[in-house]
Protein backbone atom coordinates (compact mmCIF):
# COMPACT_ATOMS: atom_id res chain seq x y z
CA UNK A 1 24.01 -22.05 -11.15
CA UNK A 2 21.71 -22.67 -8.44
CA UNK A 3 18.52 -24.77 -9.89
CA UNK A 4 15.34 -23.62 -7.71
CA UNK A 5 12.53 -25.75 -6.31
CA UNK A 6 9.14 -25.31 -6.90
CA UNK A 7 8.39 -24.18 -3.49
CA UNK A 8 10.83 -21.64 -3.87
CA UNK A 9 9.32 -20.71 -7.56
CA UNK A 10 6.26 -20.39 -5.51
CA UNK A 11 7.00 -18.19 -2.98
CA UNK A 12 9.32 -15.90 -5.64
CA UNK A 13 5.75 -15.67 -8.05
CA UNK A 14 3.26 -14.87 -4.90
CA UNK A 15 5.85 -11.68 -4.00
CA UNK A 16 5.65 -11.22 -8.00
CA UNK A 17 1.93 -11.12 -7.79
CA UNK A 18 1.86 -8.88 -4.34
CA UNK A 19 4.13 -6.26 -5.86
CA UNK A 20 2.32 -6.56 -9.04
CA UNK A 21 -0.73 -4.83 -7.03
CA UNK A 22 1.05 -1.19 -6.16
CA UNK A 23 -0.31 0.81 -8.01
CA UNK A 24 1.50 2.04 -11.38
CA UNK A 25 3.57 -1.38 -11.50
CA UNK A 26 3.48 -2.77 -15.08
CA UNK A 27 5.51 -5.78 -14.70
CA UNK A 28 7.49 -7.77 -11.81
CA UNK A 29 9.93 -11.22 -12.94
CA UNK A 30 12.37 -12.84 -11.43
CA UNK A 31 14.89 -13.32 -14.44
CA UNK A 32 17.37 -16.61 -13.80
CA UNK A 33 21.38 -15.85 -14.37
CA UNK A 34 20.58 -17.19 -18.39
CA UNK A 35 18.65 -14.02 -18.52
CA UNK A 36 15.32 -16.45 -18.12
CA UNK A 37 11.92 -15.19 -16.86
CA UNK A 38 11.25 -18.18 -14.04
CA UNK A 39 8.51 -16.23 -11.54
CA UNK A 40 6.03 -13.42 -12.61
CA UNK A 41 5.45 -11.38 -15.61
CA UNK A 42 3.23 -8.61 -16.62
CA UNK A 43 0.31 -7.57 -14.33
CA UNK A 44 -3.40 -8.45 -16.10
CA UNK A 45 -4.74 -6.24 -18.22
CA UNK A 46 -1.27 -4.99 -19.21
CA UNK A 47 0.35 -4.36 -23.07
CA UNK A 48 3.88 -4.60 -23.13
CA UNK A 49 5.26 -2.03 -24.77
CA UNK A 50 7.75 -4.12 -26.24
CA UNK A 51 7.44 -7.23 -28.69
CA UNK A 52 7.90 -11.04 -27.31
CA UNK A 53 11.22 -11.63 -28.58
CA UNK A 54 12.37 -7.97 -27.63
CA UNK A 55 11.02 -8.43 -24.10
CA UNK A 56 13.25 -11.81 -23.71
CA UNK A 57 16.48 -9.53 -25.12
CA UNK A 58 16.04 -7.59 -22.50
CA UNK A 59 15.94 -10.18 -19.67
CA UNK A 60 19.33 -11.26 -20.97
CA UNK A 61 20.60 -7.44 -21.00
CA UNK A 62 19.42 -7.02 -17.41
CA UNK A 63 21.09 -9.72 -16.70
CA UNK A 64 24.80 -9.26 -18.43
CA UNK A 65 24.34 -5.41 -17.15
CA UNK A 66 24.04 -6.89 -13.58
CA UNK A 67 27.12 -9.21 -14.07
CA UNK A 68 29.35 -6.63 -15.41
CA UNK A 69 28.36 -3.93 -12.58
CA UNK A 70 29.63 -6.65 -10.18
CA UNK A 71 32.93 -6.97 -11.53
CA UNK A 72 33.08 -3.68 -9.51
CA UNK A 73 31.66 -5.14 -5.98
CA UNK A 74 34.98 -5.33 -4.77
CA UNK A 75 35.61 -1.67 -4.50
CA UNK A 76 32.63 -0.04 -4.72
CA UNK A 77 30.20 -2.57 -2.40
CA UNK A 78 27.32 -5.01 -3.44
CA UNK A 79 24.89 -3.92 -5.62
CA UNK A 80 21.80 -3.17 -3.81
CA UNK A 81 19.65 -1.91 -6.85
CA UNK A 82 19.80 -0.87 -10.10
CA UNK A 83 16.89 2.29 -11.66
CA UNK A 84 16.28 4.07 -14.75
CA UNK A 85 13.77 6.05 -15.35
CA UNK A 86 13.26 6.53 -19.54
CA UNK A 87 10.42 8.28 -20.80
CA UNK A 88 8.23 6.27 -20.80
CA UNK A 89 9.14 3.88 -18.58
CA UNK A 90 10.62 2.62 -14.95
CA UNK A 91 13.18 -0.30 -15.07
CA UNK A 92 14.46 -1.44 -11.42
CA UNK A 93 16.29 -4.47 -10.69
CA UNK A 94 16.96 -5.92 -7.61
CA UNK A 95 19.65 -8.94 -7.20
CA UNK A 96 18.15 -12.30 -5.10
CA UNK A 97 21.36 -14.11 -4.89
CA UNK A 98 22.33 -14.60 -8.83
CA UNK A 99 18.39 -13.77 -10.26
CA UNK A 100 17.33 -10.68 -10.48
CA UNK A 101 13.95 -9.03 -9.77
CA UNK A 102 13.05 -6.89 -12.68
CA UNK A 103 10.53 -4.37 -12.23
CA UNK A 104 8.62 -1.70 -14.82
CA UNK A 105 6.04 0.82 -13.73
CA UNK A 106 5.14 3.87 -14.86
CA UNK A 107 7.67 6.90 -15.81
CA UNK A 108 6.02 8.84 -12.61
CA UNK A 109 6.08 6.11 -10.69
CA UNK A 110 7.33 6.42 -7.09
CA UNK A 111 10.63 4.15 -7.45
CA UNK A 112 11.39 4.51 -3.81
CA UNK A 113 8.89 3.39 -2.41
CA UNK A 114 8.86 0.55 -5.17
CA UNK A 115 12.02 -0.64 -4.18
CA UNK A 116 11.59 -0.86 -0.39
CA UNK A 117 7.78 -2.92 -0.79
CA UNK A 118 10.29 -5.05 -3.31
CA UNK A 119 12.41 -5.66 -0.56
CA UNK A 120 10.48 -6.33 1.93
CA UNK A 121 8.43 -8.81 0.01
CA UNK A 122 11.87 -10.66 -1.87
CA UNK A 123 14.48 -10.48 1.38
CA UNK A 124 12.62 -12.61 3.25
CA UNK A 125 12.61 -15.73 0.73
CA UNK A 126 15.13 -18.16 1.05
CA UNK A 127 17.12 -19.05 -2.24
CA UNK A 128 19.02 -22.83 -1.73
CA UNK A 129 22.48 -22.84 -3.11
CA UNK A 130 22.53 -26.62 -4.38
């Protein structure tokens, strides 16, 4: 497991906070392989619709879903992103090396466009592989 520095916790919470500002975005993290929250969280002024400890379950879900869609990358090709779009909410997650960036916004929510702003703002920071 790659341990991050704080310059790169940095730069992964200011493209948390950027993203944070499209409109209809609820929440942007950056969830560690444990199924941790290390960069980001919900956008001010938000109410998670979920409790504390149900929030952190799902962090670890989003993160064993990931792992067990991989066991697949052989044949079917890296995963570039993963969307679902419940009732009353829009999950994305986007893989950074072995973190993931999980997004919520909005049911009507534009996940598109959400995903490439995501992509542009997270492909361009360097993750160290110590």
């Amino acid at each position: 497991m790659a341990i991050l520095s704080l310059n790169e916790i940095k730069k992964l919470n200011n493209a948390c906070s950027a993203l944070s500002k499209e409109d209809k975005i609820r929440h942007v993290g950056v969830i560690n392989q444990l199924g941790r929250l290390i960069a980001g969280g919900f956008r001010d002024g938000v109410k998670p619709l979920l409790e504390h400890e149900k929030i952190s379950m799902i962090y670890m879900q989003m993160q064993l879903d990931f792992k067990m869609r991989k066991e697949l990358d052989s044949i079917l090709g890296e995963i570039d992103y993963i969307s679902s779009r419940r009732k009353n909410q829009l999950i994305i997650s986007i893989p950074i090396k072995d973190n993931l960036v999980l997004i919520t916004a909005e049911p009507d929510a534009d996940d598109k466009k959400i995903i490439k702003k995501a992509e542009m703002l997270f492909d361009d920071i360097i993750i160290s592989t110590i």
